[in-house]
Each structure stands twice: as C-alpha cells, then as structure tokens.
PDB file of N, CA and C in Angstrom:
ATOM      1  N   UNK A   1      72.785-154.480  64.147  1.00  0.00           N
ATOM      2  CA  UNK A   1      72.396-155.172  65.368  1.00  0.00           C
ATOM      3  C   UNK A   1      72.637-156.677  65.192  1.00  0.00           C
ATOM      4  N   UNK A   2      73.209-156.805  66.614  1.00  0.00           N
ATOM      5  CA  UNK A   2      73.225-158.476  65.896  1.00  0.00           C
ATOM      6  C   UNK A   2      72.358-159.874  66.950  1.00  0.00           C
ATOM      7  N   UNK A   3      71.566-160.063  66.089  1.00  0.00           N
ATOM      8  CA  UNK A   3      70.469-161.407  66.528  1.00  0.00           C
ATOM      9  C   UNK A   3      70.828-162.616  66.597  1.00  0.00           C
ATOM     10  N   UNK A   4      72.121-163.018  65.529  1.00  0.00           N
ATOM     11  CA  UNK A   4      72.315-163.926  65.555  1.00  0.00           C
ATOM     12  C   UNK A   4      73.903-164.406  65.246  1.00  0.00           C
ATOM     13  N   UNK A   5      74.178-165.911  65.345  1.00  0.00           N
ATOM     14  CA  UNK A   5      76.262-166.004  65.069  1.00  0.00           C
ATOM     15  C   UNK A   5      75.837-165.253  63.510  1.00  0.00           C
ATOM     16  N   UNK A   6      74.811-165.389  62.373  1.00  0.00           N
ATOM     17  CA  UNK A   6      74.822-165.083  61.463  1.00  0.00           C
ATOM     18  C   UNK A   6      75.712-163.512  61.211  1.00  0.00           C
ATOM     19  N   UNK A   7      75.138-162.842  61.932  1.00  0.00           N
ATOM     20  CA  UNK A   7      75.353-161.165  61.547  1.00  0.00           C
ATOM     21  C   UNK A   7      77.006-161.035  61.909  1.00  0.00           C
ATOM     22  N   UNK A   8      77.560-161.907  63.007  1.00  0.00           N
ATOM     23  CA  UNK A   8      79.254-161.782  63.167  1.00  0.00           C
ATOM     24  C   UNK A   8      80.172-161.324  62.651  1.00  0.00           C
ATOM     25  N   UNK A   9      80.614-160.719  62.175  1.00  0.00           N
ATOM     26  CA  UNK A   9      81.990-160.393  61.374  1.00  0.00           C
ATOM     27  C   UNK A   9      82.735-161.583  61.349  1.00  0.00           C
ATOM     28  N   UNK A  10      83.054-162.054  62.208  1.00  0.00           N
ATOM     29  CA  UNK A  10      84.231-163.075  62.500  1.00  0.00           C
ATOM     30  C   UNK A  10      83.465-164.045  61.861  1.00  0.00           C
ATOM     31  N   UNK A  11      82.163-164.606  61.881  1.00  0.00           N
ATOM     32  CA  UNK A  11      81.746-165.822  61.448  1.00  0.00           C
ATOM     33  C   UNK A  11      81.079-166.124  59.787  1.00  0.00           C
ATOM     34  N   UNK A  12      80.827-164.586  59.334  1.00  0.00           N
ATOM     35  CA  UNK A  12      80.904-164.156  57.789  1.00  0.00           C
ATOM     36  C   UNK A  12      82.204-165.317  57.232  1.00  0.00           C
ATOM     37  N   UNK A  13      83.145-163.710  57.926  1.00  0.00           N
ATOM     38  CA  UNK A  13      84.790-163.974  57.564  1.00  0.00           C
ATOM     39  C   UNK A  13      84.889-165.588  57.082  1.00  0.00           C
ATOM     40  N   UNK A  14      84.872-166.184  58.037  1.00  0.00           N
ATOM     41  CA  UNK A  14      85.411-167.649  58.810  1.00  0.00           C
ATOM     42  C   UNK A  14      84.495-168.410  57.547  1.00  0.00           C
ATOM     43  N   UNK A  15      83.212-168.488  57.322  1.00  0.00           N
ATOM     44  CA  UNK A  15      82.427-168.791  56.646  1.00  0.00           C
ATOM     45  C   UNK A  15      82.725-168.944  54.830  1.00  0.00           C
ATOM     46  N   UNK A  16      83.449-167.481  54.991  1.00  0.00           N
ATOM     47  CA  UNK A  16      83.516-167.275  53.203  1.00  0.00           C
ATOM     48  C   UNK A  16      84.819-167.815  52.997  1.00  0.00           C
ATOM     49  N   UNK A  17      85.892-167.523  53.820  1.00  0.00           N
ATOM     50  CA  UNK A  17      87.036-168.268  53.719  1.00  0.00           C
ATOM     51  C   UNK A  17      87.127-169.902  53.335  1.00  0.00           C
ATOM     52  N   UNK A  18      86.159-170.888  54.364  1.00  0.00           N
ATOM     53  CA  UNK A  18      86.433-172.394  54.214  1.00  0.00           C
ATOM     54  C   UNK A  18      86.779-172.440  52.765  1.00  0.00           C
ATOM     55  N   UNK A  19      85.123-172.310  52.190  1.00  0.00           N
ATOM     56  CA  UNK A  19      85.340-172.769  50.444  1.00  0.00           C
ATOM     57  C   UNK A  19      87.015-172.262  49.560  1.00  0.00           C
ATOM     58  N   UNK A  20      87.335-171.121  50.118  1.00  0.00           N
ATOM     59  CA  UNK A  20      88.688-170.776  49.713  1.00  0.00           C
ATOM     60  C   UNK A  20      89.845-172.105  49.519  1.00  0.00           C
ATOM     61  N   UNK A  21      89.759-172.402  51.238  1.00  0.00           N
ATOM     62  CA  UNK A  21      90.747-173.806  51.322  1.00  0.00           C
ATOM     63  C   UNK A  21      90.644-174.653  51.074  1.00  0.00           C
ATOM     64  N   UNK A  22      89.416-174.685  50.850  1.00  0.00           N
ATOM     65  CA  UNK A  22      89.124-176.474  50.418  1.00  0.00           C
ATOM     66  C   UNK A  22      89.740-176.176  49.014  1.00  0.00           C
ATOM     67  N   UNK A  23      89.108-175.489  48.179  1.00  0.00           N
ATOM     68  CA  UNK A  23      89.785-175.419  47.003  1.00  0.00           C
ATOM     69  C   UNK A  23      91.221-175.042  46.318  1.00  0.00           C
ATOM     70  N   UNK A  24      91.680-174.631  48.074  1.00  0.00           N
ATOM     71  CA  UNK A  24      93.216-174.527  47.554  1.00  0.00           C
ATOM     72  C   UNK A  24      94.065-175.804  47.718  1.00  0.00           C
ATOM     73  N   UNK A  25      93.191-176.483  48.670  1.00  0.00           N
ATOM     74  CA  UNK A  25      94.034-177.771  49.551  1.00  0.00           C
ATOM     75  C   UNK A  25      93.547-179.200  48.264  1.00  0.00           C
ATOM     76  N   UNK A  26      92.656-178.940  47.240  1.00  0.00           N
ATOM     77  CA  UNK A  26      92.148-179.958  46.551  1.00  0.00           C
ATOM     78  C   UNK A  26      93.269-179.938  45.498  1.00  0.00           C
ATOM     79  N   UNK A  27      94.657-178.774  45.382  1.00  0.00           N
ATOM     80  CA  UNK A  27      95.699-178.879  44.564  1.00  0.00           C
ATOM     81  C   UNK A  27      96.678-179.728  45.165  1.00  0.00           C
ATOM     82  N   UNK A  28      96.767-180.323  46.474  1.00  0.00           N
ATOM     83  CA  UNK A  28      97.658-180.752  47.526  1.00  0.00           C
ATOM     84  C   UNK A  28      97.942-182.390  46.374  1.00  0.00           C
ATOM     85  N   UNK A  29      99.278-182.886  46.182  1.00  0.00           N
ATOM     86  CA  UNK A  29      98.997-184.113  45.636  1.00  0.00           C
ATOM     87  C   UNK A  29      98.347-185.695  46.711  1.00  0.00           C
ATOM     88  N   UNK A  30      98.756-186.698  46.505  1.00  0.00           N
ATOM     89  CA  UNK A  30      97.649-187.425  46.703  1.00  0.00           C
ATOM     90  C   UNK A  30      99.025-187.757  48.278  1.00  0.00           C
ATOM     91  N   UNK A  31     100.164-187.550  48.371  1.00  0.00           N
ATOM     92  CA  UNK A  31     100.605-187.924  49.309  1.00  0.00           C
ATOM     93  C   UNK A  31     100.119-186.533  50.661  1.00  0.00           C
ATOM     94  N   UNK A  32     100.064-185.722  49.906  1.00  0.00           N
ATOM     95  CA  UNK A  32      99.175-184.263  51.037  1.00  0.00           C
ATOM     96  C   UNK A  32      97.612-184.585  51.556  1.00  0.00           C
ATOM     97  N   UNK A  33      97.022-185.682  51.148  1.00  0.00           N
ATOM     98  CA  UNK A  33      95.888-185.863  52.153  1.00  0.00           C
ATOM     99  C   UNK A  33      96.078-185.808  52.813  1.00  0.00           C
ATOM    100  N   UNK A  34      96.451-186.644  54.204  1.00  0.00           N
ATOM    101  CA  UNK A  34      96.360-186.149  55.846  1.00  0.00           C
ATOM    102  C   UNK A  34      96.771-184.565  56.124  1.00  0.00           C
ATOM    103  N   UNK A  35      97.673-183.835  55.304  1.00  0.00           N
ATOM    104  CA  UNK A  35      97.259-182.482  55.787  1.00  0.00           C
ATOM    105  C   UNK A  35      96.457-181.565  54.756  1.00  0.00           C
ATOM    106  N   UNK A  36      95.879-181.987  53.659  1.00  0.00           N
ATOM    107  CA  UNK A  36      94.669-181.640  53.207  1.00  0.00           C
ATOM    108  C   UNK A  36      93.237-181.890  54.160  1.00  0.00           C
ATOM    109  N   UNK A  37      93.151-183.087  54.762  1.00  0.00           N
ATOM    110  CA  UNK A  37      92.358-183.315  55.803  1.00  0.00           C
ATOM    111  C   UNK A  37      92.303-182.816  57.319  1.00  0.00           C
ATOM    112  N   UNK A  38      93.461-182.109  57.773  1.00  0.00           N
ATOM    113  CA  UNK A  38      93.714-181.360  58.485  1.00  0.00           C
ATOM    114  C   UNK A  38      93.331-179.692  58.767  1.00  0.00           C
ATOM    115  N   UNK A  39      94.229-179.909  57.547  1.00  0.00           N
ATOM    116  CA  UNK A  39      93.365-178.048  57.199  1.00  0.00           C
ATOM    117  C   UNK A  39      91.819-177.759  56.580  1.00  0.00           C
ATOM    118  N   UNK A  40      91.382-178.955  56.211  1.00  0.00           N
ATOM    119  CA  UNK A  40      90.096-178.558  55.853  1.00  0.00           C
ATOM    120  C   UNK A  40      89.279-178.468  57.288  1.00  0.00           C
ATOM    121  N   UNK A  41      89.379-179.183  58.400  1.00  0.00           N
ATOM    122  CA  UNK A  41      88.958-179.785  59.867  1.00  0.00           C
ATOM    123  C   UNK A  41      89.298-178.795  60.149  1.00  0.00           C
ATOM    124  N   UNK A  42      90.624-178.069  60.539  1.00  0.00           N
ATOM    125  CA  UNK A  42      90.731-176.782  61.303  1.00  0.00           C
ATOM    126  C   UNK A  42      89.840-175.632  60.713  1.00  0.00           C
ATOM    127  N   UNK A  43      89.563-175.402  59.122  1.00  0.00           N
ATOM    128  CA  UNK A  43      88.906-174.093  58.933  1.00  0.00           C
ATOM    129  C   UNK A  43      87.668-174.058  59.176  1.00  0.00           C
ATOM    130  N   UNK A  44      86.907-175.568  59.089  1.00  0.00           N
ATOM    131  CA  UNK A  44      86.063-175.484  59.237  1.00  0.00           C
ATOM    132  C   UNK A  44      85.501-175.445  60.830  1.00  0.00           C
ATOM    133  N   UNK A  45      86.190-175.665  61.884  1.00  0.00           N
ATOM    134  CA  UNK A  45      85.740-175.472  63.176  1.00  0.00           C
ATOM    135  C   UNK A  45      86.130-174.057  63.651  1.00  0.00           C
ATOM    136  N   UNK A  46      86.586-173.079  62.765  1.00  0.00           N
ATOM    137  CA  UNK A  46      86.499-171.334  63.338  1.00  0.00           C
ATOM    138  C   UNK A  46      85.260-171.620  63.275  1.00  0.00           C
ATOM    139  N   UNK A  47      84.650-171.200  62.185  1.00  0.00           N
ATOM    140  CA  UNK A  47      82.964-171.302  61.877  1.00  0.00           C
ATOM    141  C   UNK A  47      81.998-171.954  63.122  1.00  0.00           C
ATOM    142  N   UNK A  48      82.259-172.984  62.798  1.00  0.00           N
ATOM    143  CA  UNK A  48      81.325-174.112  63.967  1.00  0.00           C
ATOM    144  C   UNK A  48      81.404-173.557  64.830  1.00  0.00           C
ATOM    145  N   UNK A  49      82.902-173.481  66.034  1.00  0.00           N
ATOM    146  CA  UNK A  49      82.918-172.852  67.475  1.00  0.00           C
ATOM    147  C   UNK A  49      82.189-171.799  67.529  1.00  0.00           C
ATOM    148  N   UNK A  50      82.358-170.430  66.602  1.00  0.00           N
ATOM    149  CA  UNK A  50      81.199-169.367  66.788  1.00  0.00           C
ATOM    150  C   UNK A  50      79.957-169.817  67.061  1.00  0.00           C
ATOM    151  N   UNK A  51      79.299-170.371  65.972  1.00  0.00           N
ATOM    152  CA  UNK A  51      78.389-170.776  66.135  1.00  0.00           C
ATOM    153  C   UNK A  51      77.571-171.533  67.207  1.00  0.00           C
ATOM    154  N   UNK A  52      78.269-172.558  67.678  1.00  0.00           N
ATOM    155  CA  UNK A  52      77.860-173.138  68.830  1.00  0.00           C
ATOM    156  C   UNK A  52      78.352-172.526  70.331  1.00  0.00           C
ATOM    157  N   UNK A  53      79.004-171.887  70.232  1.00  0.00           N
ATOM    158  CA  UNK A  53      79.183-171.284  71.327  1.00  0.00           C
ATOM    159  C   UNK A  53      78.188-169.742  71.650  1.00  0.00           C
ATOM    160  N   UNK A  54      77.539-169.287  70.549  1.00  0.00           N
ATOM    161  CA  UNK A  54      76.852-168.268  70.566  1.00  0.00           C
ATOM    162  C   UNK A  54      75.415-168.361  71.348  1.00  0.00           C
ATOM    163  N   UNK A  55      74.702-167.474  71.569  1.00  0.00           N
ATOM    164  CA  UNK A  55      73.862-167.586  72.589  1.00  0.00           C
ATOM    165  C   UNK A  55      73.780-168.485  73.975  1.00  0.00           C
ATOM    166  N   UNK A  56      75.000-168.684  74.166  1.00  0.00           N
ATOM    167  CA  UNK A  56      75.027-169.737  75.300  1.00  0.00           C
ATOM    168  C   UNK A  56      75.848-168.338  76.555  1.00  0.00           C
ATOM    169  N   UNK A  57      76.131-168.626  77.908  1.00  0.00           N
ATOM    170  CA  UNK A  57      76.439-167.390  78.639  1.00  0.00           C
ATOM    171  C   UNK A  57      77.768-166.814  77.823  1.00  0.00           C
ATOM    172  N   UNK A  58      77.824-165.748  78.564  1.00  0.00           N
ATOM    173  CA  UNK A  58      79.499-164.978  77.783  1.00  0.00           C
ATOM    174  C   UNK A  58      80.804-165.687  78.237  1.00  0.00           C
ATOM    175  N   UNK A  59      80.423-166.089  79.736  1.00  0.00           N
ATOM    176  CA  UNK A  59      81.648-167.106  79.623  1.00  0.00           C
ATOM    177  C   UNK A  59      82.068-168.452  78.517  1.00  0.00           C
ATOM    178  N   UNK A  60      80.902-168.904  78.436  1.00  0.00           N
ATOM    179  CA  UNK A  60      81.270-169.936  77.751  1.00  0.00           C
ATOM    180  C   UNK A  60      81.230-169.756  76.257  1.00  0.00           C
ATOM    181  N   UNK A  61      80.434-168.994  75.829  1.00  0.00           N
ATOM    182  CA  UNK A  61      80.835-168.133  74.411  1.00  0.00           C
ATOM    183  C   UNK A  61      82.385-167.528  74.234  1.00  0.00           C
ATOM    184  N   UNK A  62      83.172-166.989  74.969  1.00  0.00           N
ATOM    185  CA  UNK A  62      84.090-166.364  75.375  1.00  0.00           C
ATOM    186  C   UNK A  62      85.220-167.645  75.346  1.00  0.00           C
ATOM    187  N   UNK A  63      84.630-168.732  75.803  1.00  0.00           N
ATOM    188  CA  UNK A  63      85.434-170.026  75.490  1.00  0.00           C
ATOM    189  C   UNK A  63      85.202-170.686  74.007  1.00  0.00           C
ATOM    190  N   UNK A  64      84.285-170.664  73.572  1.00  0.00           N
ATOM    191  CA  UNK A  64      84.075-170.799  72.544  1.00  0.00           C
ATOM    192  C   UNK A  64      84.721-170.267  71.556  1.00  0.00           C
ATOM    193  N   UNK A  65      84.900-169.118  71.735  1.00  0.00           N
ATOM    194  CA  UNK A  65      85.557-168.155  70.833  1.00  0.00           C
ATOM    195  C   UNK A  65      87.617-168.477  70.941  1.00  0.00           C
ATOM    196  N   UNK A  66      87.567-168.980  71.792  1.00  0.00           N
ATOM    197  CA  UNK A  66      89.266-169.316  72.214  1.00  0.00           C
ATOM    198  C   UNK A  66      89.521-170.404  71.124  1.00  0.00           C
ATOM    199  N   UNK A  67      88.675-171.565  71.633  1.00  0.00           N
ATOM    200  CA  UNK A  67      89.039-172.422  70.650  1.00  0.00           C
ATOM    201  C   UNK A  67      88.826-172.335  68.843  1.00  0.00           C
ATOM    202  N   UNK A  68      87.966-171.191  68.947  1.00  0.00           N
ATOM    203  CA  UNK A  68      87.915-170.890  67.506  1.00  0.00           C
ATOM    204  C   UNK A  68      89.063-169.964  67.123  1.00  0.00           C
ATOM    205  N   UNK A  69      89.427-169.159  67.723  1.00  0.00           N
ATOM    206  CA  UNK A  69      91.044-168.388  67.508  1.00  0.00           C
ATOM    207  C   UNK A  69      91.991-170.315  67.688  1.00  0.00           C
ATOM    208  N   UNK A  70      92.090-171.190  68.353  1.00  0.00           N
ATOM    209  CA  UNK A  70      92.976-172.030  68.092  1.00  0.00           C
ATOM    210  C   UNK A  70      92.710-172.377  67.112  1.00  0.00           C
ATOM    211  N   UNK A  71      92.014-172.810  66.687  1.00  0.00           N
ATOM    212  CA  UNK A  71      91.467-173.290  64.720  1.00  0.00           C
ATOM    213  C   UNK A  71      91.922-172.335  63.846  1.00  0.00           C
ATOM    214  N   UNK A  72      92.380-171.056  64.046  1.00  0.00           N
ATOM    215  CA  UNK A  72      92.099-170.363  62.763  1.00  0.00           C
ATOM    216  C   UNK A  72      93.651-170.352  62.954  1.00  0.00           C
ATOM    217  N   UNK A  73      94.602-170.637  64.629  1.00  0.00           N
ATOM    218  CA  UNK A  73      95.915-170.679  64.402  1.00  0.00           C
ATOM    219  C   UNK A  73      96.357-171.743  64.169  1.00  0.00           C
ATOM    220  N   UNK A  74      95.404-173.060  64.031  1.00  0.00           N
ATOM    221  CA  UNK A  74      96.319-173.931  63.491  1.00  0.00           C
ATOM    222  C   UNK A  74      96.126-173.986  61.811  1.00  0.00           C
ATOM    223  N   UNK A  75      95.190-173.317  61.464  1.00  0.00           N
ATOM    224  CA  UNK A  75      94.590-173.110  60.236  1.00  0.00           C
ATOM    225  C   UNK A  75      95.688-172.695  59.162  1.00  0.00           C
ATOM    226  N   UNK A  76      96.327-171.514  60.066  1.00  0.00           N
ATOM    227  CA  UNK A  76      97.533-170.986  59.470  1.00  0.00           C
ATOM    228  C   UNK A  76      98.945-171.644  59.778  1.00  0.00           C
ATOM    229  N   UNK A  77      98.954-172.402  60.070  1.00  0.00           N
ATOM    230  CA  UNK A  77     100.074-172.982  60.478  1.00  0.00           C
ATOM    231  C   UNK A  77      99.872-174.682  59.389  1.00  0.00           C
ATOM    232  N   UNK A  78      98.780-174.843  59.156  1.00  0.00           N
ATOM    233  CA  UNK A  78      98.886-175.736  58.099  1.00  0.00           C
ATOM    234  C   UNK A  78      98.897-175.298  56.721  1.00  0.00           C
ATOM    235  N   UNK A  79      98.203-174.268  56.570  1.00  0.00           N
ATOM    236  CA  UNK A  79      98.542-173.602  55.217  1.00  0.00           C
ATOM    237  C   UNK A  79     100.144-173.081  55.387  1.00  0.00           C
ATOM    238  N   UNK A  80     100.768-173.020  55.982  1.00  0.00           N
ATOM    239  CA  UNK A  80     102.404-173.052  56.319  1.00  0.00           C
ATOM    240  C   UNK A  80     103.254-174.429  55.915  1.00  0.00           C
ATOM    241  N   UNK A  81     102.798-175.156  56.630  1.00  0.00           N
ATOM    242  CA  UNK A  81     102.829-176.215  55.926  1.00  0.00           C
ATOM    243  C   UNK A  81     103.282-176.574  54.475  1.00  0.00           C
ATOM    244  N   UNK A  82     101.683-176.359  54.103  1.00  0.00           N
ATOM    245  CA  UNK A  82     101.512-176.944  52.608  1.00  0.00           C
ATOM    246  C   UNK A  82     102.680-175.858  52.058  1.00  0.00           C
ATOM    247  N   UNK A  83     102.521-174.487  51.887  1.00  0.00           N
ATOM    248  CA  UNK A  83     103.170-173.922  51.235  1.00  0.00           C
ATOM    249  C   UNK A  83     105.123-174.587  51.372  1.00  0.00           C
ATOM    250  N   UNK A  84     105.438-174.763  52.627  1.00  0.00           N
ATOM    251  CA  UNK A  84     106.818-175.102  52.376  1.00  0.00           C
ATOM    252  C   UNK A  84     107.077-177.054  51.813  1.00  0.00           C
ATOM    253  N   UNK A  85     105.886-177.491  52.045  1.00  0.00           N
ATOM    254  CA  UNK A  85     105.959-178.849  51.585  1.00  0.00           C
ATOM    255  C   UNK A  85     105.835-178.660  50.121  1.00  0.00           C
ATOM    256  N   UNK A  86     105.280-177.201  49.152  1.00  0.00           N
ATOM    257  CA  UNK A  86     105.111-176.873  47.806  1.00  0.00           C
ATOM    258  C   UNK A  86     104.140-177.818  47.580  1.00  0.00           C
ATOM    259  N   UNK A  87     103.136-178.112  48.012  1.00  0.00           N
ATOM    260  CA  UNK A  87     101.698-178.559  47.891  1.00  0.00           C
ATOM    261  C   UNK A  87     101.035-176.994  47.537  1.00  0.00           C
ATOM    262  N   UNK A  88     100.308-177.232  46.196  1.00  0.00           N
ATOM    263  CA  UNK A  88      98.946-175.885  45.947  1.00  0.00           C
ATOM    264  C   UNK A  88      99.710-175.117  45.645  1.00  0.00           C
ATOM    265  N   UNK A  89      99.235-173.373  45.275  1.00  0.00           N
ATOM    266  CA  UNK A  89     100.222-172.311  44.712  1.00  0.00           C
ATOM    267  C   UNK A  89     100.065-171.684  46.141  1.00  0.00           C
ATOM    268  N   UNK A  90     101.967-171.244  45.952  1.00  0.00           N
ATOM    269  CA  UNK A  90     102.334-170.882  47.086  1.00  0.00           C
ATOM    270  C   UNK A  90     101.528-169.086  47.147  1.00  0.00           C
ATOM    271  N   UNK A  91     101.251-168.715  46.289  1.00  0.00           N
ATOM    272  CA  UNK A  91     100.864-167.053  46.136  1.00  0.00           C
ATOM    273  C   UNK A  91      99.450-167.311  46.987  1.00  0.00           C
ATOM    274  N   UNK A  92      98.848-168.489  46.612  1.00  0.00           N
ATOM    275  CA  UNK A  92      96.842-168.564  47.101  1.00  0.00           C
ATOM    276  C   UNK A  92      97.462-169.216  48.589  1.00  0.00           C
ATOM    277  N   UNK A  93      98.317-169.598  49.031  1.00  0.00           N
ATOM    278  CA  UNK A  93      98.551-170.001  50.210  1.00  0.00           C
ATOM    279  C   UNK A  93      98.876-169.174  51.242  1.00  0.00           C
ATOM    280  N   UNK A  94      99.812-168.374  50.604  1.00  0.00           N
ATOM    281  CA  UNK A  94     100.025-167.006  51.258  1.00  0.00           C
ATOM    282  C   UNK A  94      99.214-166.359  51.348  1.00  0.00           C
ATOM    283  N   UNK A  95      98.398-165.176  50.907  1.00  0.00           N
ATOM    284  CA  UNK A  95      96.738-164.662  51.050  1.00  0.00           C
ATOM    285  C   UNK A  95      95.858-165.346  52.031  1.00  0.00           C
ATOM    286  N   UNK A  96      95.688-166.853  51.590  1.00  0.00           N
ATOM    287  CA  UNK A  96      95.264-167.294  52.825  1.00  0.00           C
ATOM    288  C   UNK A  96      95.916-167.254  53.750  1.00  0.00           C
ATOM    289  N   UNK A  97      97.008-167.133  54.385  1.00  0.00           N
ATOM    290  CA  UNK A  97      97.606-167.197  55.565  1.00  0.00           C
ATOM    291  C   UNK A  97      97.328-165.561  56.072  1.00  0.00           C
ATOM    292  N   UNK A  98      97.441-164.641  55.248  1.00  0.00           N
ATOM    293  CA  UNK A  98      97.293-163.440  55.619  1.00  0.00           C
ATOM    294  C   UNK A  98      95.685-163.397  56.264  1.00  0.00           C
ATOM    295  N   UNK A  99      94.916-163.978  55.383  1.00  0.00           N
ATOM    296  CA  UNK A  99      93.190-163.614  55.534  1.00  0.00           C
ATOM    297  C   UNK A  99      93.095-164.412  57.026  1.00  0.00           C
ATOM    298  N   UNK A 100      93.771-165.531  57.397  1.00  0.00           N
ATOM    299  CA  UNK A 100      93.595-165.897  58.464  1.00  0.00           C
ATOM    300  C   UNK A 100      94.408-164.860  59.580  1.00  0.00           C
ATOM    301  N   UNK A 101      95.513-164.927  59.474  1.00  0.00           N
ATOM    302  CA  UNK A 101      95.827-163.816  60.818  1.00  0.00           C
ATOM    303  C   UNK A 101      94.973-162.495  61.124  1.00  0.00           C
ATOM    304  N   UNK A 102      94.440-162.292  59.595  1.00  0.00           N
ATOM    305  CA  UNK A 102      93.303-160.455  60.082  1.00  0.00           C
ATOM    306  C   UNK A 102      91.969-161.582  60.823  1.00  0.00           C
ATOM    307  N   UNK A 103      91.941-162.781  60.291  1.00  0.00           N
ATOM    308  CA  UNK A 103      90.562-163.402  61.353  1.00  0.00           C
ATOM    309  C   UNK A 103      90.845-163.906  62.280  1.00  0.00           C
ATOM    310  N   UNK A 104      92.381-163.937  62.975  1.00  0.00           N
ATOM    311  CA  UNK A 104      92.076-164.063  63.785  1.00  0.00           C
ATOM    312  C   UNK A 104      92.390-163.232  64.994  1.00  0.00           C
ATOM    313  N   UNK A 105      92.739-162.497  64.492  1.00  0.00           N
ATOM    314  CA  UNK A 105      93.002-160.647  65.139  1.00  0.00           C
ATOM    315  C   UNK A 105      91.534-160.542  65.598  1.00  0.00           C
ATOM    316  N   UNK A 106      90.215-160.785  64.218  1.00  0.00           N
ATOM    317  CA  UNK A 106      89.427-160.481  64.847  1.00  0.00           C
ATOM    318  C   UNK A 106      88.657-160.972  65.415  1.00  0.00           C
ATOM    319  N   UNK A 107      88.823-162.657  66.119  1.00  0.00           N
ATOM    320  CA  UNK A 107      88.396-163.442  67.245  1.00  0.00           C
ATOM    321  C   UNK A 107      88.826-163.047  68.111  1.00  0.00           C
ATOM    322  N   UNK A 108      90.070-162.476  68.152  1.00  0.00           N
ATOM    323  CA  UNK A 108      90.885-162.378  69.404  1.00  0.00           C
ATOM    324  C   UNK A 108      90.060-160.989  70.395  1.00  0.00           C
ATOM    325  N   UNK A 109      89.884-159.831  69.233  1.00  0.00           N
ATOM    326  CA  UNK A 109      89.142-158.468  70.020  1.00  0.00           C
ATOM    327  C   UNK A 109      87.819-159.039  69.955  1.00  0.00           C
ATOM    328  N   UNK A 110      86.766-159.749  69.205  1.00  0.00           N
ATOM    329  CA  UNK A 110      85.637-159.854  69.826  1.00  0.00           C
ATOM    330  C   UNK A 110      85.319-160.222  71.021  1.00  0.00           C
ATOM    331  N   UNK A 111      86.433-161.848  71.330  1.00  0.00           N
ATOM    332  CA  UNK A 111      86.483-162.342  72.864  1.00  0.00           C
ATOM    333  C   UNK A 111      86.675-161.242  73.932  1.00  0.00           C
ATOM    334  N   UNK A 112      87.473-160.631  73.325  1.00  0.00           N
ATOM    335  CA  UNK A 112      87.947-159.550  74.726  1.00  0.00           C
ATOM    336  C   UNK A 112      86.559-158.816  74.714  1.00  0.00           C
ATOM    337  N   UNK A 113      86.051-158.286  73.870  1.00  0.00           N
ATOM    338  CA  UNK A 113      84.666-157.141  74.176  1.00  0.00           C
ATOM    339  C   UNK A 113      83.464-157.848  74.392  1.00  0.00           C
ATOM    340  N   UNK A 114      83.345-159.035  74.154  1.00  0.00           N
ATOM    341  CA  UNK A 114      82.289-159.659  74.667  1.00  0.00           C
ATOM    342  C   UNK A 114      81.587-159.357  75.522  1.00  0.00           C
ATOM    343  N   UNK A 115      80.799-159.091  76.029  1.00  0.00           N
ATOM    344  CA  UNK A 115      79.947-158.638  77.276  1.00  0.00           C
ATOM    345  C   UNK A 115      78.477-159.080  77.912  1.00  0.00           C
TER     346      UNK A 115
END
C-alpha cells in the first residue's frame, strides 16, 4: 500500500541511483565539472519532482511526474556525454545509462496509471 512518495518504486529507484552518479561523475577530470554539475542536478531532481509533486491533485502530480521522466532523460543523455567525452569508466556509465532508461520506463507507466 502506498502512504507515501516513500513506498514508490520509481522514487526508491531514483533515490538509490543518485549516490551511484555522484560517485561515478567524482571520476570526471577537473575540466568535466560543468557536466559533472549537470548530471548530478538532473539525477537529483527525478527524486525531488516525485516527491513534491506527490500528494498534491493527480493532475499536477501527473505533471510532476513529466518533469521527473525529463530529468531522468536528460540524466541519460549526460551520462552519454561523459562516456563519449571518456570522463569516468565507460562500463559504470553504461549500467547507469541502462538503470536510467528501466527508470524511466517506469515514470513513464506510473504517470499514465495514475488515478
């Protein structure tokens, strides 16, 4: 049953992932800050948007949830990035890119079943 953004699937997910990137993006060298600072900002607002958008009506939860699927696609699109700029190991970059598309597959069906 779920009481709270806590119990979410999507916001677990989203949750256990950040610490992942931060620690993959802290291999980025010192000219990869601005998109070390990028991708840390995008992973961390999947999370947030759930959260703040939760218990508020379904429409606007339902919006909430959009912009948190845009975070988790730009999420992957900066870990794209790094990997072809060869910032961090490209193997932990990849995984993450995978772990983000299954999260955000599953922002995408929660929004839709929302109710």
């Amino acid at each position: 049953m779920i009481k709270s953004f806590n119990d979410l699937e999507t916001y677990q997910k989203a949750k256990k992932l950040y610490p992942e990137v931060v620690e993959f993006s802290m291999q980025f060298p010192k000219e990869g800050f601005h998109l070390r600072d990028q991708l840390c900002r995008s992973a961390n607002s999947i999370q947030a948007n759930i959260a703040e958008g939760y218990g508020r009506s379904v429409s606007e939860f339902k919006m909430y949830l959009t912009r948190s699927l845009g975070s988790c696609n730009e999420t992957g699109s900066h870990i794209t990035d790094a990997i072809n700029a060869k910032f961090g190991n490209a193997s932990e970059g990849e995984r993450l890119f995978s772990e983000y598309d299954v999260l955000g597959k599953q922002i995408y069906r929660l929004r839709e079943k929302w109710h």
